[in-house]
PDB file of N, CA and C in Angstrom:
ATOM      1  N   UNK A   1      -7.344  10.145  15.465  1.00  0.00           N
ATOM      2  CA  UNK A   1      -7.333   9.276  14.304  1.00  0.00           C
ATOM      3  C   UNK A   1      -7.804   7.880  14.728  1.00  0.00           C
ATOM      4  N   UNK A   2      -8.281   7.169  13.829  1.00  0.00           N
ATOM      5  CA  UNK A   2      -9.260   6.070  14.430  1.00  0.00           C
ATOM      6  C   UNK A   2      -7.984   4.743  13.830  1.00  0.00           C
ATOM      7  N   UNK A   3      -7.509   4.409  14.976  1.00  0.00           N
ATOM      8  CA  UNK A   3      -6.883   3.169  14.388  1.00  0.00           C
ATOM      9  C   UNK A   3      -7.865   1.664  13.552  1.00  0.00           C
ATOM     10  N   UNK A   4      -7.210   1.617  12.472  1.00  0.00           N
ATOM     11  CA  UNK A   4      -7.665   0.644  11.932  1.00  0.00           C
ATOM     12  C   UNK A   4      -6.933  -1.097  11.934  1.00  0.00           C
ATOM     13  N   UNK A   5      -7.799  -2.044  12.401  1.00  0.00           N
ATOM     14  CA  UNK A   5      -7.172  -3.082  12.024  1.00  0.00           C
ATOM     15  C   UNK A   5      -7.515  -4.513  10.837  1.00  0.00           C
ATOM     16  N   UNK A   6      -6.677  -4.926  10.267  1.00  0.00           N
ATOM     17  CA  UNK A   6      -6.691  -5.910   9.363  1.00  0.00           C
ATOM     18  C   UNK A   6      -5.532  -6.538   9.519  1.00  0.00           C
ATOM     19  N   UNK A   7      -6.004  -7.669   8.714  1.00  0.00           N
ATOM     20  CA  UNK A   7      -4.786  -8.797   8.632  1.00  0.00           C
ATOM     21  C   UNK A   7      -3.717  -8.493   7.449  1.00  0.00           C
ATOM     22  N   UNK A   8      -2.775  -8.572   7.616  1.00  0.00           N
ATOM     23  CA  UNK A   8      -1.841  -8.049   6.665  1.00  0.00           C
ATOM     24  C   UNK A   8      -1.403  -9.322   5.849  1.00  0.00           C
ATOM     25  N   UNK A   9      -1.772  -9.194   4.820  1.00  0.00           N
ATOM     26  CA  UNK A   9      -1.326  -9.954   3.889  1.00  0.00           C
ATOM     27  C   UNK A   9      -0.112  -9.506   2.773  1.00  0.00           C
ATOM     28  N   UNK A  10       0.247  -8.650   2.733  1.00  0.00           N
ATOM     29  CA  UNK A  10       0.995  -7.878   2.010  1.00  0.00           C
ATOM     30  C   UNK A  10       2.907  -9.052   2.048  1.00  0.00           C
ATOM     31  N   UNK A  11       2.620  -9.458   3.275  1.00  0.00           N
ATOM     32  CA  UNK A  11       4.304 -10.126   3.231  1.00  0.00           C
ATOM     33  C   UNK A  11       3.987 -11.742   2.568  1.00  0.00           C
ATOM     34  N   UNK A  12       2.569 -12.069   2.780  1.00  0.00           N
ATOM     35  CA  UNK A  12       2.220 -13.652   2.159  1.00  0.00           C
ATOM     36  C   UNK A  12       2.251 -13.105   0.576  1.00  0.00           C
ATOM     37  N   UNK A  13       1.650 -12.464   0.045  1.00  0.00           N
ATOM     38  CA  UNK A  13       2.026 -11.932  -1.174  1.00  0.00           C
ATOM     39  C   UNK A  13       3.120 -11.607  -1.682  1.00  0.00           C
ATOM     40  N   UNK A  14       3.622 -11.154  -1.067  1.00  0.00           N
ATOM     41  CA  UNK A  14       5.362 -10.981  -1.618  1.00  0.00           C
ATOM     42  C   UNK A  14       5.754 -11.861  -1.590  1.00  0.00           C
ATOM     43  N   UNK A  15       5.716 -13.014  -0.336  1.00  0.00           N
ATOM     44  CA  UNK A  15       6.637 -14.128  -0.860  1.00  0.00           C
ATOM     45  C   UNK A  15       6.096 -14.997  -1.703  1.00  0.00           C
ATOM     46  N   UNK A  16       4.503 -15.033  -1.966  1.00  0.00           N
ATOM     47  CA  UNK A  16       4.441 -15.742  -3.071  1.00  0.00           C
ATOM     48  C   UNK A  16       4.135 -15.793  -4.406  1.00  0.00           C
ATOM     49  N   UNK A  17       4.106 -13.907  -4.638  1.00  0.00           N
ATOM     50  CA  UNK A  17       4.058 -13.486  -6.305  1.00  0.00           C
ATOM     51  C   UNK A  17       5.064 -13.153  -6.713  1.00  0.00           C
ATOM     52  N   UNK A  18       6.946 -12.564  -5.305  1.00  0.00           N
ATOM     53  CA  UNK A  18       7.783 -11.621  -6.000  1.00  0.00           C
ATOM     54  C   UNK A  18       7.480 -10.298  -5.986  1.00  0.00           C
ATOM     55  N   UNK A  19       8.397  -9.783  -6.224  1.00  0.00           N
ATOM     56  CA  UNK A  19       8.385  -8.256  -6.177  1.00  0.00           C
ATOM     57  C   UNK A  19       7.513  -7.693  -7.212  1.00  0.00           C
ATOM     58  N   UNK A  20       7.993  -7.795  -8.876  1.00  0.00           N
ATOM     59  CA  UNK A  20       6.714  -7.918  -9.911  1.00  0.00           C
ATOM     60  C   UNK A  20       5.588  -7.947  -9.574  1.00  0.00           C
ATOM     61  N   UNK A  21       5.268  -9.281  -9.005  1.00  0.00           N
ATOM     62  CA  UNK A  21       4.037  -9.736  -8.914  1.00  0.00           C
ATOM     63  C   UNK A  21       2.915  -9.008  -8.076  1.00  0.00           C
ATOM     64  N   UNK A  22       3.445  -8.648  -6.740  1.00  0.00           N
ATOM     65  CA  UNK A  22       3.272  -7.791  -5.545  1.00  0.00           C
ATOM     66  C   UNK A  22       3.056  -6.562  -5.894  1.00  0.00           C
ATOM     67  N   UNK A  23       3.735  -5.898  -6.972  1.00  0.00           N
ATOM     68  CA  UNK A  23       3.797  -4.313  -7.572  1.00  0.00           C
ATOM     69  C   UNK A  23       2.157  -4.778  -8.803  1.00  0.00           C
ATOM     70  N   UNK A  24       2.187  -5.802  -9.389  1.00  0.00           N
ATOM     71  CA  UNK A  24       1.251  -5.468  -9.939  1.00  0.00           C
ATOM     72  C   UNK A  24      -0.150  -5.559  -9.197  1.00  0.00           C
ATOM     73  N   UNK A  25      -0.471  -6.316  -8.130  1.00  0.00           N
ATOM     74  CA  UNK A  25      -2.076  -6.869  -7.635  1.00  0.00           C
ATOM     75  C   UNK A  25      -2.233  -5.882  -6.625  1.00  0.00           C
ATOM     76  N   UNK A  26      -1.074  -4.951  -6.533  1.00  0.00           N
ATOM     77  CA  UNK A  26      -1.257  -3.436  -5.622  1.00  0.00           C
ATOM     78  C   UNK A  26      -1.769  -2.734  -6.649  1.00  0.00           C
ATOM     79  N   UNK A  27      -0.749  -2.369  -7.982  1.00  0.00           N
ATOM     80  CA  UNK A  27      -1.800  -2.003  -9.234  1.00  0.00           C
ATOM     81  C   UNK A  27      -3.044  -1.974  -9.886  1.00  0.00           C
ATOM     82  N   UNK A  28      -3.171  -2.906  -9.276  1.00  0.00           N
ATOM     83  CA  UNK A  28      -4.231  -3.823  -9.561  1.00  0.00           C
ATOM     84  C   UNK A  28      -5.615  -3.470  -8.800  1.00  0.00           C
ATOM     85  N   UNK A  29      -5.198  -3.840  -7.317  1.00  0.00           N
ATOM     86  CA  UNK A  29      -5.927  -3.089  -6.319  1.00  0.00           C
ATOM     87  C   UNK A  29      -6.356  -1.108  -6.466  1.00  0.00           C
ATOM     88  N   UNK A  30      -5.514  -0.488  -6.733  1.00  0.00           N
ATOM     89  CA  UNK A  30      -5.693   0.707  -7.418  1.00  0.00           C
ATOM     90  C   UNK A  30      -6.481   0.964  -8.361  1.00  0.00           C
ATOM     91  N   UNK A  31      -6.736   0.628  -9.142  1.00  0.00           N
ATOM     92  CA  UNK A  31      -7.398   0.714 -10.260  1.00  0.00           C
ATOM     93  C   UNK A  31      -8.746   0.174 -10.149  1.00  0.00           C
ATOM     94  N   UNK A  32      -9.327  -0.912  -9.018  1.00  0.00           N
ATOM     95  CA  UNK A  32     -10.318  -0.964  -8.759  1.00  0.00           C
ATOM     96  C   UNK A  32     -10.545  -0.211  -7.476  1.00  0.00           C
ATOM     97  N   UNK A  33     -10.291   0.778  -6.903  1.00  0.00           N
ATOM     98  CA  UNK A  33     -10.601   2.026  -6.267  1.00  0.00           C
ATOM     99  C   UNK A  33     -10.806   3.301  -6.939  1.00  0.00           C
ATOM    100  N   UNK A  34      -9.891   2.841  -7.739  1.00  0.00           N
ATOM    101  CA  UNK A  34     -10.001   4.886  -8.316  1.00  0.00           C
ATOM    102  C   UNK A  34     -11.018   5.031  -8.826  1.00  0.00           C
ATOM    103  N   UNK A  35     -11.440   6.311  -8.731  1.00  0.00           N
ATOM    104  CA  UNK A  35     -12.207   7.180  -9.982  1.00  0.00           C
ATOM    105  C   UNK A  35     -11.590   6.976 -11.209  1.00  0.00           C
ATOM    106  N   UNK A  36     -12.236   6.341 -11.751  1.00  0.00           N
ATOM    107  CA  UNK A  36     -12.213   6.593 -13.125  1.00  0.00           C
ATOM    108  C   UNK A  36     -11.679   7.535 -14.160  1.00  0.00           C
ATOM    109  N   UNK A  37     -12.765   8.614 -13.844  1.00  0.00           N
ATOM    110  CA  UNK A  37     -12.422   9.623 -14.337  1.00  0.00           C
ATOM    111  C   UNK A  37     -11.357  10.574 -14.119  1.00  0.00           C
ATOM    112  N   UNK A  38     -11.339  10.698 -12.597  1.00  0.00           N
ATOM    113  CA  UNK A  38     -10.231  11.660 -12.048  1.00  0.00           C
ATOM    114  C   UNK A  38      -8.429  10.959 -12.549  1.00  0.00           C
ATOM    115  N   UNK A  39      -8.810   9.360 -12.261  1.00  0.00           N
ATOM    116  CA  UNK A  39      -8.151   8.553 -12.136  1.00  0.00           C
ATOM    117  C   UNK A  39      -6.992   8.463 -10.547  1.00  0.00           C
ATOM    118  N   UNK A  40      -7.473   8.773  -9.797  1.00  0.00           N
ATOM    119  CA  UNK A  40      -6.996   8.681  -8.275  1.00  0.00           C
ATOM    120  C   UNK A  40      -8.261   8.159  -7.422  1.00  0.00           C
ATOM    121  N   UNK A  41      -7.896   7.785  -6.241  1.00  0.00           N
ATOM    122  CA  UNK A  41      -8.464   7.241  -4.975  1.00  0.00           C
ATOM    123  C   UNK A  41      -9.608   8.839  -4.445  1.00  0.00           C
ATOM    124  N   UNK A  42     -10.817   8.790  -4.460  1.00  0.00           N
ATOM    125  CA  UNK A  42     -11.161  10.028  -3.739  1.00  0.00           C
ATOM    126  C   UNK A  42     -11.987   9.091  -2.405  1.00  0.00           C
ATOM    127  N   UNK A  43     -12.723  10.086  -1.759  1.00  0.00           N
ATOM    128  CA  UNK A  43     -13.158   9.104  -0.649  1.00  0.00           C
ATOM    129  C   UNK A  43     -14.451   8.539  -1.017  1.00  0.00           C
ATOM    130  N   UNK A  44     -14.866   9.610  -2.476  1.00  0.00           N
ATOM    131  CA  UNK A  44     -16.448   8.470  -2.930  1.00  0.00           C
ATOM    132  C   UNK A  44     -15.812   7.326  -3.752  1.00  0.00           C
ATOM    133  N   UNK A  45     -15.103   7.572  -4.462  1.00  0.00           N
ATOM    134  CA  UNK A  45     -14.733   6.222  -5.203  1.00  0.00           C
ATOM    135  C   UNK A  45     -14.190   5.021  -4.446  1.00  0.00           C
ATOM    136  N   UNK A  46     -13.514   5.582  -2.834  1.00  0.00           N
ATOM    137  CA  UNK A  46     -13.022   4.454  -2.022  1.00  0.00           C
ATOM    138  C   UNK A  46     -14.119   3.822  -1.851  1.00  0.00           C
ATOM    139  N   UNK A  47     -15.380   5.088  -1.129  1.00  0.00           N
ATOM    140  CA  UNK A  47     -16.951   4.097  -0.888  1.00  0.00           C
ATOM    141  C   UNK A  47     -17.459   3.583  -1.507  1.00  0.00           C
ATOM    142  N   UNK A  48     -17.313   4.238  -2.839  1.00  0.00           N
ATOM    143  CA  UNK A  48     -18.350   2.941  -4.030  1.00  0.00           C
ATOM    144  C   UNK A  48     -17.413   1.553  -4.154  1.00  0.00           C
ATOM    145  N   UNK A  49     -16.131   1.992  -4.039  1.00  0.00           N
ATOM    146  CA  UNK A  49     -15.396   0.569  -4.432  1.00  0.00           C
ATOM    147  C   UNK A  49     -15.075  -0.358  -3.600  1.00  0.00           C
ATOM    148  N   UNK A  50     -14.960  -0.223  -2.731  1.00  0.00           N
ATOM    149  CA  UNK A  50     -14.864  -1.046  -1.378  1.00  0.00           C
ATOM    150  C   UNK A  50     -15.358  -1.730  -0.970  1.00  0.00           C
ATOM    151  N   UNK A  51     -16.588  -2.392  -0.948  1.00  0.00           N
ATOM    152  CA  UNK A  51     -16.873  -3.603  -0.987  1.00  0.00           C
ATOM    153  C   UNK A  51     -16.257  -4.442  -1.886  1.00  0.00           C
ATOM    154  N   UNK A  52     -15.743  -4.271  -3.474  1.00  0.00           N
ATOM    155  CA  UNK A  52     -15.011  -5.006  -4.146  1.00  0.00           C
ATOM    156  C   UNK A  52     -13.966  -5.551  -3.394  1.00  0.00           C
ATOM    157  N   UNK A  53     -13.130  -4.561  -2.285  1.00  0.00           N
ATOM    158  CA  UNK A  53     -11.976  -5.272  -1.677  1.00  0.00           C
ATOM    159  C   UNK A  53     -12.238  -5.552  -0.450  1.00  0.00           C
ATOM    160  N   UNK A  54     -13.429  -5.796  -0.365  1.00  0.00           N
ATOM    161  CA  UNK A  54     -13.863  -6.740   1.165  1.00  0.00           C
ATOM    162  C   UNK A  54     -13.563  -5.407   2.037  1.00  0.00           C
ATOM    163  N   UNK A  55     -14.145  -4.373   2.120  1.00  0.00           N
ATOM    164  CA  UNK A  55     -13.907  -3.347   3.190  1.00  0.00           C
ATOM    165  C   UNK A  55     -14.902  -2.581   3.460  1.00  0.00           C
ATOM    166  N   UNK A  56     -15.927  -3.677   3.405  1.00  0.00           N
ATOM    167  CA  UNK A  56     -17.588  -2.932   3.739  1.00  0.00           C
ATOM    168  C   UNK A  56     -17.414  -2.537   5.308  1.00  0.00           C
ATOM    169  N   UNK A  57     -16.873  -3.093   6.068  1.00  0.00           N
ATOM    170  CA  UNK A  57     -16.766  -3.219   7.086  1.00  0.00           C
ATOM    171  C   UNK A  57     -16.514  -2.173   7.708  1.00  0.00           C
ATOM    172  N   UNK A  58     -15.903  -0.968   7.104  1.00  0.00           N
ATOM    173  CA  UNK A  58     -15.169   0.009   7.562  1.00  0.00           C
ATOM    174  C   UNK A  58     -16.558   1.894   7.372  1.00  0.00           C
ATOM    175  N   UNK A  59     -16.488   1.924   8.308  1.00  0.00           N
ATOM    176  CA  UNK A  59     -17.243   3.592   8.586  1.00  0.00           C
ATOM    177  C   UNK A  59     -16.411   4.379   7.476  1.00  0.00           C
ATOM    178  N   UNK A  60     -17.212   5.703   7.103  1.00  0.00           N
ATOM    179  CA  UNK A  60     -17.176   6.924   6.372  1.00  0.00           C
ATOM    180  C   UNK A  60     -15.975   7.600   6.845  1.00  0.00           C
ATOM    181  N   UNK A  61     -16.155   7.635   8.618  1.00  0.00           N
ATOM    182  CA  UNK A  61     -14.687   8.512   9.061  1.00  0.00           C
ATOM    183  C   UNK A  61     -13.303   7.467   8.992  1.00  0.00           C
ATOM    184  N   UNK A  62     -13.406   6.090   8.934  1.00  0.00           N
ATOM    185  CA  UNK A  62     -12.253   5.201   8.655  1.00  0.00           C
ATOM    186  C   UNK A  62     -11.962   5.476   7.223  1.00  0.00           C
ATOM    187  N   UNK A  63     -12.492   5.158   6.108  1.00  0.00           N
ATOM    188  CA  UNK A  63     -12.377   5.622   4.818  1.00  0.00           C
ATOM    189  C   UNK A  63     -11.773   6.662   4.804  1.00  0.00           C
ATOM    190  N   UNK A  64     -12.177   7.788   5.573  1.00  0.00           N
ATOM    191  CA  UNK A  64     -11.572   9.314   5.465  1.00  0.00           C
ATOM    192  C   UNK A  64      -9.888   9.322   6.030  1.00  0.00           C
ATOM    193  N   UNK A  65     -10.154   8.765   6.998  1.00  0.00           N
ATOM    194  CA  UNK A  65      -8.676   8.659   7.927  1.00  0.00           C
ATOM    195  C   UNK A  65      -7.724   7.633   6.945  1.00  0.00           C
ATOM    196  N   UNK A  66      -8.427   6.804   6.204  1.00  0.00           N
ATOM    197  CA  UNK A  66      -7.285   5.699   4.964  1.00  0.00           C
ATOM    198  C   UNK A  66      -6.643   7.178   3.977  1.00  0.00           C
ATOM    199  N   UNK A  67      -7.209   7.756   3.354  1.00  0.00           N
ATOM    200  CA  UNK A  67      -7.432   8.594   2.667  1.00  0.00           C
ATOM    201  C   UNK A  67      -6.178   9.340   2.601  1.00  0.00           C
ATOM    202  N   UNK A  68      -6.523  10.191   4.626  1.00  0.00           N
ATOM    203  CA  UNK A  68      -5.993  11.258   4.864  1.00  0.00           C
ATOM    204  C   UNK A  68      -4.783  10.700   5.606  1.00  0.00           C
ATOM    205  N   UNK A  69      -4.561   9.521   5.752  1.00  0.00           N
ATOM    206  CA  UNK A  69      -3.064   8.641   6.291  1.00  0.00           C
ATOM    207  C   UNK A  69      -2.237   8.944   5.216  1.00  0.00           C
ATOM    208  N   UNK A  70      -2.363   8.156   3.619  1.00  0.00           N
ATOM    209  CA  UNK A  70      -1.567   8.297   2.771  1.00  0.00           C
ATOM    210  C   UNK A  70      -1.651   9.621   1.659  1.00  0.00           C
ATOM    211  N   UNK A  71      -2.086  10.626   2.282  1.00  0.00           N
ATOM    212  CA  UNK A  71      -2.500  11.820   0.854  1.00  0.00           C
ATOM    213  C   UNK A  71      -1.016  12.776   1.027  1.00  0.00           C
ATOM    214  N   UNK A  72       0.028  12.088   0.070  1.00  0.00           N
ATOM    215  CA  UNK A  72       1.448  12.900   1.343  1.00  0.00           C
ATOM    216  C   UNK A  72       1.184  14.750   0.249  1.00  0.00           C
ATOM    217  N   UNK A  73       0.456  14.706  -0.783  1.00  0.00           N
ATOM    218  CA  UNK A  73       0.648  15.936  -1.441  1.00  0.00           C
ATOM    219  C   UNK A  73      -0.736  16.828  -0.991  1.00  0.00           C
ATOM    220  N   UNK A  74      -1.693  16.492   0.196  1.00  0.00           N
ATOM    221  CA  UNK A  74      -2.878  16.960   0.664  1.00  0.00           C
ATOM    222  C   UNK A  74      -4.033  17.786  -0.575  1.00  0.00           C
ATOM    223  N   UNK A  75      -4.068  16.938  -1.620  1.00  0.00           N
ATOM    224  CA  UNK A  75      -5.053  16.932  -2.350  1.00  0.00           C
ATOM    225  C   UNK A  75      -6.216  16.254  -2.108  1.00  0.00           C
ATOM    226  N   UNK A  76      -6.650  15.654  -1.175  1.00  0.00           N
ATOM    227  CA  UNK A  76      -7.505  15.128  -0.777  1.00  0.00           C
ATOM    228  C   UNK A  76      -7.764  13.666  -1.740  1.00  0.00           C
ATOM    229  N   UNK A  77      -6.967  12.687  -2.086  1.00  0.00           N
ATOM    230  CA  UNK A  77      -7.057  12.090  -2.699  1.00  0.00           C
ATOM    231  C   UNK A  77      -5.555  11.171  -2.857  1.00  0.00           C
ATOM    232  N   UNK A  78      -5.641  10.137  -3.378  1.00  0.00           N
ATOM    233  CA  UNK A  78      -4.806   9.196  -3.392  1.00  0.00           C
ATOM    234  C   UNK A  78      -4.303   8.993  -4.515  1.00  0.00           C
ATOM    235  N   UNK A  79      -2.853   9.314  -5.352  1.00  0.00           N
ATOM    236  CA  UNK A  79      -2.633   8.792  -6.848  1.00  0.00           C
ATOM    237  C   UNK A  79      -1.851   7.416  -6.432  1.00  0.00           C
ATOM    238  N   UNK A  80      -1.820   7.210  -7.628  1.00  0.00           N
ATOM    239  CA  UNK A  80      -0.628   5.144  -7.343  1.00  0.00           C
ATOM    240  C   UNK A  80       0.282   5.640  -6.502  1.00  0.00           C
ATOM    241  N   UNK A  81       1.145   6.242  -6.388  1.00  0.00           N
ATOM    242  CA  UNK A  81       2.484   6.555  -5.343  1.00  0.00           C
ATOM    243  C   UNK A  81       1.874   6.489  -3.860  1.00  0.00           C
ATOM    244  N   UNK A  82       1.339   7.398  -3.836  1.00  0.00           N
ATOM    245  CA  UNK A  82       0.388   7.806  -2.606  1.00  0.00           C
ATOM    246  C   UNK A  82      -0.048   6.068  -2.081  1.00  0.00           C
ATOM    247  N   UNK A  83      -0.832   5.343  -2.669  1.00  0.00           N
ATOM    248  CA  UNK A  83      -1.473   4.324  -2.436  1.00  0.00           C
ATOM    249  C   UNK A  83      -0.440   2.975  -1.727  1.00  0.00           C
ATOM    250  N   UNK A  84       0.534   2.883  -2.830  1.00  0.00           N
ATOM    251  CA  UNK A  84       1.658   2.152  -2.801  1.00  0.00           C
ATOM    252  C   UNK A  84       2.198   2.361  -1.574  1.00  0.00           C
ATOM    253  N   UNK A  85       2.267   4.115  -1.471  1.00  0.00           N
ATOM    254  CA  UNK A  85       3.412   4.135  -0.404  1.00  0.00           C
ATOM    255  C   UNK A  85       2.684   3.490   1.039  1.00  0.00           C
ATOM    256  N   UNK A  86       1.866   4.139   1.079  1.00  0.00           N
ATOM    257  CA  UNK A  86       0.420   3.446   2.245  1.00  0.00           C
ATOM    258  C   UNK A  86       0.253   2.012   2.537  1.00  0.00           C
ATOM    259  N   UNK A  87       0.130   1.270   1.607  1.00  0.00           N
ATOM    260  CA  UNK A  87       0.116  -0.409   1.903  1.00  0.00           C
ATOM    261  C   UNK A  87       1.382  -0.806   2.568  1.00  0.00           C
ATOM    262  N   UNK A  88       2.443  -0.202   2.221  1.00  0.00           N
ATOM    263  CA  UNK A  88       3.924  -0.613   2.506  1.00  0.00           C
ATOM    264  C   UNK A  88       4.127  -0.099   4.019  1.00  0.00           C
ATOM    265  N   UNK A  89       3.273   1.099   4.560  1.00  0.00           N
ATOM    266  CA  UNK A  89       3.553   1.756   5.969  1.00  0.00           C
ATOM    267  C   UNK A  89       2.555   0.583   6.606  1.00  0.00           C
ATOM    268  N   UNK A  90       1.610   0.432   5.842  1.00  0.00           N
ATOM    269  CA  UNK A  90       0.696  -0.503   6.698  1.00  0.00           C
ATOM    270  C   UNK A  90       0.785  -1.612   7.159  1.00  0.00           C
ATOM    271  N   UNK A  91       1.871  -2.167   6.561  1.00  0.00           N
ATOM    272  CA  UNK A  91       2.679  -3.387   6.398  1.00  0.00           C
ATOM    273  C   UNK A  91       3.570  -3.712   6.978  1.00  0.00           C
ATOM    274  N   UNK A  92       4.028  -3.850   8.559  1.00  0.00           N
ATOM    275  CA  UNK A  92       4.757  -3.517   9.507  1.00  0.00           C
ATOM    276  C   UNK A  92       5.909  -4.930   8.884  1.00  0.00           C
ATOM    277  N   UNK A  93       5.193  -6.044   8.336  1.00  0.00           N
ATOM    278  CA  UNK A  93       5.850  -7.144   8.331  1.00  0.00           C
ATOM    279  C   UNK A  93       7.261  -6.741   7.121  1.00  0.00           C
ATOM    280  N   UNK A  94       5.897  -6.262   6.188  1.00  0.00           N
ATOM    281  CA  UNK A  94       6.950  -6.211   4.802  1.00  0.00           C
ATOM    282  C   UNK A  94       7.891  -4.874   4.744  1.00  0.00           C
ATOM    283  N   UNK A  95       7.730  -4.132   5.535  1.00  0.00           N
ATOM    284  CA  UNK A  95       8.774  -3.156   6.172  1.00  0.00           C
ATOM    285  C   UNK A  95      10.006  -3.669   6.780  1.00  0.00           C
ATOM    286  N   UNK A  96       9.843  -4.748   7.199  1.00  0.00           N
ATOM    287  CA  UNK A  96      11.099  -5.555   8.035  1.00  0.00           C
ATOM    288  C   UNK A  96      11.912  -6.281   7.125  1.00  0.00           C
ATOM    289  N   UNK A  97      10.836  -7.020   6.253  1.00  0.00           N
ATOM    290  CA  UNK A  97      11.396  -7.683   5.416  1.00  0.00           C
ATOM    291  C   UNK A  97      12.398  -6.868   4.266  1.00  0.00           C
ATOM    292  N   UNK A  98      11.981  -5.649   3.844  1.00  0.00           N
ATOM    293  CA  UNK A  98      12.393  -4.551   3.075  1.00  0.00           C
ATOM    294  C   UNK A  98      13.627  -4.664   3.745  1.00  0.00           C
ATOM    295  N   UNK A  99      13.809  -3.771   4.723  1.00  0.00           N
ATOM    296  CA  UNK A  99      14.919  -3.688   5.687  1.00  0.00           C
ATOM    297  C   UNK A  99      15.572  -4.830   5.311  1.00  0.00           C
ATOM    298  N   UNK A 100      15.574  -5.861   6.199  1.00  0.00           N
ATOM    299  CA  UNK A 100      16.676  -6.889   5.963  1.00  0.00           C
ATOM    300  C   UNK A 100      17.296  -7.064   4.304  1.00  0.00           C
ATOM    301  N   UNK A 101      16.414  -6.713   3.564  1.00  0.00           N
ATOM    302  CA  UNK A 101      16.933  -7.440   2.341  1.00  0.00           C
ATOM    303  C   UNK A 101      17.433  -6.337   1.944  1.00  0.00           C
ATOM    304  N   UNK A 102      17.398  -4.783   2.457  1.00  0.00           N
ATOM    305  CA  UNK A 102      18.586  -3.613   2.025  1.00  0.00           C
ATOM    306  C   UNK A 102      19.575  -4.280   2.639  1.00  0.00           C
ATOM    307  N   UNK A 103      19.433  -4.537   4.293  1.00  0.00           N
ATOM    308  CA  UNK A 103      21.019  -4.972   4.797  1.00  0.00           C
ATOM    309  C   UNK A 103      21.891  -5.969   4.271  1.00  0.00           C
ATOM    310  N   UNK A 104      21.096  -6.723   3.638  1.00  0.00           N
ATOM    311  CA  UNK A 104      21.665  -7.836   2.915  1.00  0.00           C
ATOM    312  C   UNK A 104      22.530  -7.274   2.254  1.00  0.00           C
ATOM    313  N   UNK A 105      21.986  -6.173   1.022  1.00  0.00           N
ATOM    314  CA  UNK A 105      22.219  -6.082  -0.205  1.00  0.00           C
ATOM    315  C   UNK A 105      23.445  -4.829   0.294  1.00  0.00           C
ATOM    316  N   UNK A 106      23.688  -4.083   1.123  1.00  0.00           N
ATOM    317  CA  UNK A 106      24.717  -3.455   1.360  1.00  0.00           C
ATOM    318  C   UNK A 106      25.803  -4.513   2.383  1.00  0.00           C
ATOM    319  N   UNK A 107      25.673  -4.788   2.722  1.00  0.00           N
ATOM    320  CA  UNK A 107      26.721  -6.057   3.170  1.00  0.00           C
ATOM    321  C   UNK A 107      27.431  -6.756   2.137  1.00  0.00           C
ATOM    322  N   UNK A 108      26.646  -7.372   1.122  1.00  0.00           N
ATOM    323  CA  UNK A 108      27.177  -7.786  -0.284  1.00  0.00           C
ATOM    324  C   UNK A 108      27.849  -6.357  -1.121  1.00  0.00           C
ATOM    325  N   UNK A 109      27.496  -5.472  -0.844  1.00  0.00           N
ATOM    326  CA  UNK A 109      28.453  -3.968  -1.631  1.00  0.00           C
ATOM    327  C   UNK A 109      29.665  -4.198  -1.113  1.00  0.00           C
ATOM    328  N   UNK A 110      29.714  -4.252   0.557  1.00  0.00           N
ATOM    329  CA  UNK A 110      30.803  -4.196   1.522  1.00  0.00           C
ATOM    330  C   UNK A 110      31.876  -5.175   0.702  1.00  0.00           C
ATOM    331  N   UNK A 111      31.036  -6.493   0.596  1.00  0.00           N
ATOM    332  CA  UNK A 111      32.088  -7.361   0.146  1.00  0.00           C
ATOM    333  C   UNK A 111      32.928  -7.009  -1.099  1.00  0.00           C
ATOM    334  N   UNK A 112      32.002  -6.811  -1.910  1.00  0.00           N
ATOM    335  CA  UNK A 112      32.656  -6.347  -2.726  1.00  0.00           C
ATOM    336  C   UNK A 112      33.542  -5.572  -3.133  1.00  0.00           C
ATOM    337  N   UNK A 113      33.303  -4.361  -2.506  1.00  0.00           N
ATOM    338  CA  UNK A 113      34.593  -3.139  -2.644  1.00  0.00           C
ATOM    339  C   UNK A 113      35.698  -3.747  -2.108  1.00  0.00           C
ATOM    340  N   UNK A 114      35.518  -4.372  -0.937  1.00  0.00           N
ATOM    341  CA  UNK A 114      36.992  -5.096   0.095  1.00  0.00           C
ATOM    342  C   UNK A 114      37.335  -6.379  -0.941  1.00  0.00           C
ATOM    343  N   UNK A 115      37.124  -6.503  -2.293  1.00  0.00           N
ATOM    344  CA  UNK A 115      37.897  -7.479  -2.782  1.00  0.00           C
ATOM    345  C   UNK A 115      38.596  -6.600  -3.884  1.00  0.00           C
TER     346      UNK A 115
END
């Protein structure tokens, strides 16, 4: 598998659109990948669309390997879940951040029941 690298922006976005905000310009991002028609991510619609998201940069077998990273139902193709779930693995930062803010939020349960 061909490791890919980019700059992760995914945690500067969260902290400065919110959770909302972050769920929609991933939405957002989706919808200018997909097929149209099919309405999912295939690997021609990644190629035709991809320069829109600055990812000219990337070879036919990288495209394929984005593809075949997040396809968890092996349809050869990407729906919103699929996509979503992918940015978030890719996202080593906002994975941490996730984390902490579960631990938070079960620590505050803790408190609570013990009152």
């Amino acid at each position: 598998m061909v490791h890919l690298e980019f700059q992760d922006l995914l945690p500067i976005m969260a902290r400065k659109l919110g959770r909302e905000g972050l769920i929609n310009e991933l939405c957002k991002g989706y919808r200018m990948l997909m097929d149209g028609e099919k309405g999912v991510i295939t690997i021609d619609s990644l190629k035709k669309n991809s320069e829109l998201m600055g990812l000219q940069e990337f070879s036919e077998e990288e495209l394929k390997n984005m593809i075949r990273e997040g396809d968890m139902d092996g349809d050869g193709a990407l729906d919103q879940i699929e996509f979503c779930i992918l940015m978030f693995r890719l996202s080593p930062d906002l994975l941490l951040m996730a984390q902490q803010l579960l631990h938070k939020a079960d620590q505050q349960q803790n408190i609570v029941h013990l009152k």
